[in-house]
C-alpha atoms as a PDB file:
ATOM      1  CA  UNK A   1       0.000   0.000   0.000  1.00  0.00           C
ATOM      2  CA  UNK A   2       1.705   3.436  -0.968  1.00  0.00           C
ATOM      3  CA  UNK A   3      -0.001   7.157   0.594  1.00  0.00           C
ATOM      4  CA  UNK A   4      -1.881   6.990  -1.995  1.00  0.00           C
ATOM      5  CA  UNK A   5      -3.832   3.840  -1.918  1.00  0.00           C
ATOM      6  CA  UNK A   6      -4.232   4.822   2.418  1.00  0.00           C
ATOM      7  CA  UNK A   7      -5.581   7.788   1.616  1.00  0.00           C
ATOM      8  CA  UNK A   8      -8.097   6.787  -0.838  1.00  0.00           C
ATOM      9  CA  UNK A   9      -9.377   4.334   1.725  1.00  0.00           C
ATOM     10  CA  UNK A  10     -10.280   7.093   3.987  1.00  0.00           C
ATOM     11  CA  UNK A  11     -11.925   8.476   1.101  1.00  0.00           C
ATOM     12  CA  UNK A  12     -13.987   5.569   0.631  1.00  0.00           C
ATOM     13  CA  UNK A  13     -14.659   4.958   4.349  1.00  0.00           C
ATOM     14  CA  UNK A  14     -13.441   1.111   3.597  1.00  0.00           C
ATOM     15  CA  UNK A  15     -10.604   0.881   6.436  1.00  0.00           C
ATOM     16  CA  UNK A  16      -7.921  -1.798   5.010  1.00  0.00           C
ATOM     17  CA  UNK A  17      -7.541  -4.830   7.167  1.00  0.00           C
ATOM     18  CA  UNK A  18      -4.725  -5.903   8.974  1.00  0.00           C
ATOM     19  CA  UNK A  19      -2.884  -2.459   9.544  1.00  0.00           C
ATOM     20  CA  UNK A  20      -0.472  -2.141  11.883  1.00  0.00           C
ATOM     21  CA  UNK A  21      -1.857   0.117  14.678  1.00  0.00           C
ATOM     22  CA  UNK A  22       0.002   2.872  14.235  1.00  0.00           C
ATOM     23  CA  UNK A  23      -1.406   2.574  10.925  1.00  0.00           C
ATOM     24  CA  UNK A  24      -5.290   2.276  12.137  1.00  0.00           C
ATOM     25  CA  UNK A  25      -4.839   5.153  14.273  1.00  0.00           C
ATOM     26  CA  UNK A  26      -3.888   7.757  11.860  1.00  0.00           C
ATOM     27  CA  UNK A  27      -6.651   5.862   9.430  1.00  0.00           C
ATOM     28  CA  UNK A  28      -8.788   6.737  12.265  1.00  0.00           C
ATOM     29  CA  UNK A  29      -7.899  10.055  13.301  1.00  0.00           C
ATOM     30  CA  UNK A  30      -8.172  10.827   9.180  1.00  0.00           C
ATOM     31  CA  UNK A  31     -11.517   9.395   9.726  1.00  0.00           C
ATOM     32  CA  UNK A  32     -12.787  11.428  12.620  1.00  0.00           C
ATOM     33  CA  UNK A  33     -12.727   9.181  15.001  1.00  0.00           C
ATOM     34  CA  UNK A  34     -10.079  11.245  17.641  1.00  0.00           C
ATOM     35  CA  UNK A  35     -11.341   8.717  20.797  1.00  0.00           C
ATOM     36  CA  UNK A  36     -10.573   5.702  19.402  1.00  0.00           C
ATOM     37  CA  UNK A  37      -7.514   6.680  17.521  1.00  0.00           C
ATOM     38  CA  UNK A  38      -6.733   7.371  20.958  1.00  0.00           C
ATOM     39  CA  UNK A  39      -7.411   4.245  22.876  1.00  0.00           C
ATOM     40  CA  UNK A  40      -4.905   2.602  20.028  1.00  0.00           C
ATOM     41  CA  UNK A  41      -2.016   4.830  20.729  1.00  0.00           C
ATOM     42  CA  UNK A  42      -2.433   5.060  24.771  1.00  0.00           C
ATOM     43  CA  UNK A  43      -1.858   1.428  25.054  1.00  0.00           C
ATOM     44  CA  UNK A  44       1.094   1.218  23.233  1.00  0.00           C
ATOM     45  CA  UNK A  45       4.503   1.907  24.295  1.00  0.00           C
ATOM     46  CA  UNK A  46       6.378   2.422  21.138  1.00  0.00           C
ATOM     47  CA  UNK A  47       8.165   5.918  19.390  1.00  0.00           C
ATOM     48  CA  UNK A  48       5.857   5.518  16.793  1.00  0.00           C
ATOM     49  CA  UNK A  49       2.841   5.358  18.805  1.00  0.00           C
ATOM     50  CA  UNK A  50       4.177   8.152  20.877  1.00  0.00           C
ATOM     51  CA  UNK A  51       4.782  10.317  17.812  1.00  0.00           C
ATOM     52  CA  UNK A  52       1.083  10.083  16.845  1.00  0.00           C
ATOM     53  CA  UNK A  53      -0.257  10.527  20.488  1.00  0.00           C
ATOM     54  CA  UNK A  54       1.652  13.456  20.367  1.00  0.00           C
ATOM     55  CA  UNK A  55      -0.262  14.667  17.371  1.00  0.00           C
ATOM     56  CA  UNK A  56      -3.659  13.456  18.789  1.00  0.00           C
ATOM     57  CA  UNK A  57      -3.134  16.045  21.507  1.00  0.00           C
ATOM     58  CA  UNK A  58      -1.996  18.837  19.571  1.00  0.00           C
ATOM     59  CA  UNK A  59      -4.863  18.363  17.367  1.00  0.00           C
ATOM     60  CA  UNK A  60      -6.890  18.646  20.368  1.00  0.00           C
ATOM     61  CA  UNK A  61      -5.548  21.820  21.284  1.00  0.00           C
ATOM     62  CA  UNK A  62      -3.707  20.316  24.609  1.00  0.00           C
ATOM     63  CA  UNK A  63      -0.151  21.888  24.064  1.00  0.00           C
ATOM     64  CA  UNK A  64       1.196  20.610  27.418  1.00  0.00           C
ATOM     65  CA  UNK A  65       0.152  16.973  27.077  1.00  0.00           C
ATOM     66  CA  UNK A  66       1.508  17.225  23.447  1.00  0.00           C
ATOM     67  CA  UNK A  67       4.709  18.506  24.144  1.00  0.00           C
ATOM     68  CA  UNK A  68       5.191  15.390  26.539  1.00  0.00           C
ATOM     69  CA  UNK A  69       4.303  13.164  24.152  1.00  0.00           C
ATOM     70  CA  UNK A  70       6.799  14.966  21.474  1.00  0.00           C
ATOM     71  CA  UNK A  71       9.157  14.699  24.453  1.00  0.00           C
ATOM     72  CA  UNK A  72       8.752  11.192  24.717  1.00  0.00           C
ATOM     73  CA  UNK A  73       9.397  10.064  21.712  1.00  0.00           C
ATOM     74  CA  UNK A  74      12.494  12.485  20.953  1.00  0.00           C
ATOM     75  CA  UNK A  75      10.689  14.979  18.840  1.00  0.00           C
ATOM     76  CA  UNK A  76      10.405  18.056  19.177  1.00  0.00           C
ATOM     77  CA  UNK A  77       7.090  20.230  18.765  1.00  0.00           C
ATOM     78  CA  UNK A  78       6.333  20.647  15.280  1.00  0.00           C
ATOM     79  CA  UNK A  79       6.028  24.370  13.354  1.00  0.00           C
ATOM     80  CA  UNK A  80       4.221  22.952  10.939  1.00  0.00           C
ATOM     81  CA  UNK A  81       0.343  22.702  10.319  1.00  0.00           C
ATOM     82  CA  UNK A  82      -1.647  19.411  11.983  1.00  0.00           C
ATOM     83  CA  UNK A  83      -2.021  18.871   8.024  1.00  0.00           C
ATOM     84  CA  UNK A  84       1.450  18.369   7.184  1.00  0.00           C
ATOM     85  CA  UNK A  85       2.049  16.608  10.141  1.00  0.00           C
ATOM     86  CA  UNK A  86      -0.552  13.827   9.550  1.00  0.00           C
ATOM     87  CA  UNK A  87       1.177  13.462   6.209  1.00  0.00           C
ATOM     88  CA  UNK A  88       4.706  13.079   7.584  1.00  0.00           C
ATOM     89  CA  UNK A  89       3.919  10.772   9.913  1.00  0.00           C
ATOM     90  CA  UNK A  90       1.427   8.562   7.680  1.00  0.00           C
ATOM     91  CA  UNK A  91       3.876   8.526   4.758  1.00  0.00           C
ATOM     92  CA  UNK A  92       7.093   7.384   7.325  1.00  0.00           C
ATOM     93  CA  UNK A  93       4.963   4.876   8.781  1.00  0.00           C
ATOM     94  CA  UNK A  94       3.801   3.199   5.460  1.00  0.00           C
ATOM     95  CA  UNK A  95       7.327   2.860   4.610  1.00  0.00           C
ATOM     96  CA  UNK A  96       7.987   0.771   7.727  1.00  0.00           C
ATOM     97  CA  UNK A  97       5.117  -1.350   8.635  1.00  0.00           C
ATOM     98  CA  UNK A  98       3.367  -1.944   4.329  1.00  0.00           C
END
């Protein structure tokens, strides 16, 4: 599966089965569905997980709980928009786990 292909799934509200996590939770968050992108990422304890918990919480407009999630996962808070972000993360992600 390349961005492409992930993103047109959103598109077509048919979620692809067996993504990794990570993968599911920015499908979901894409989606609109912030809570249970959330539950995903929460009960994982991985950079990658991190990095998009992270993003969860800026996107939610909680800039402290962000930052410690950025923290955690060696990143630093992001100057770019939620947007771009999603992007970054979705395309370094489908390199790894597709």
């Amino acid at each position: 599966m390349n961005y492409s292909d992930f993103c047109n799934s959103i598109e077509q509200k048919n979620k692809p089965q067996n993504l990794h996590p990570s993968l599911e939770a920015l499908w979901l968050t894409a989606a609109g569905n912030w809570d249970e992108a959330h539950l995903i990422v929460q009960s994982r304890e991985d950079n990658d997980s991190e990095w998009i918990h992270a993003h969860l919480h800026r996107e939610e407009g909680d800039k402290w709980n962000a930052t410690y999630w950025y923290t955690r996962c060696g990143r630093e808070f992001p100057s770019i928009s939620l947007k771009d972000e999603w992007e970054e993360i979705t395309k370094d992600l489908i390199l790894k786990y597709t």
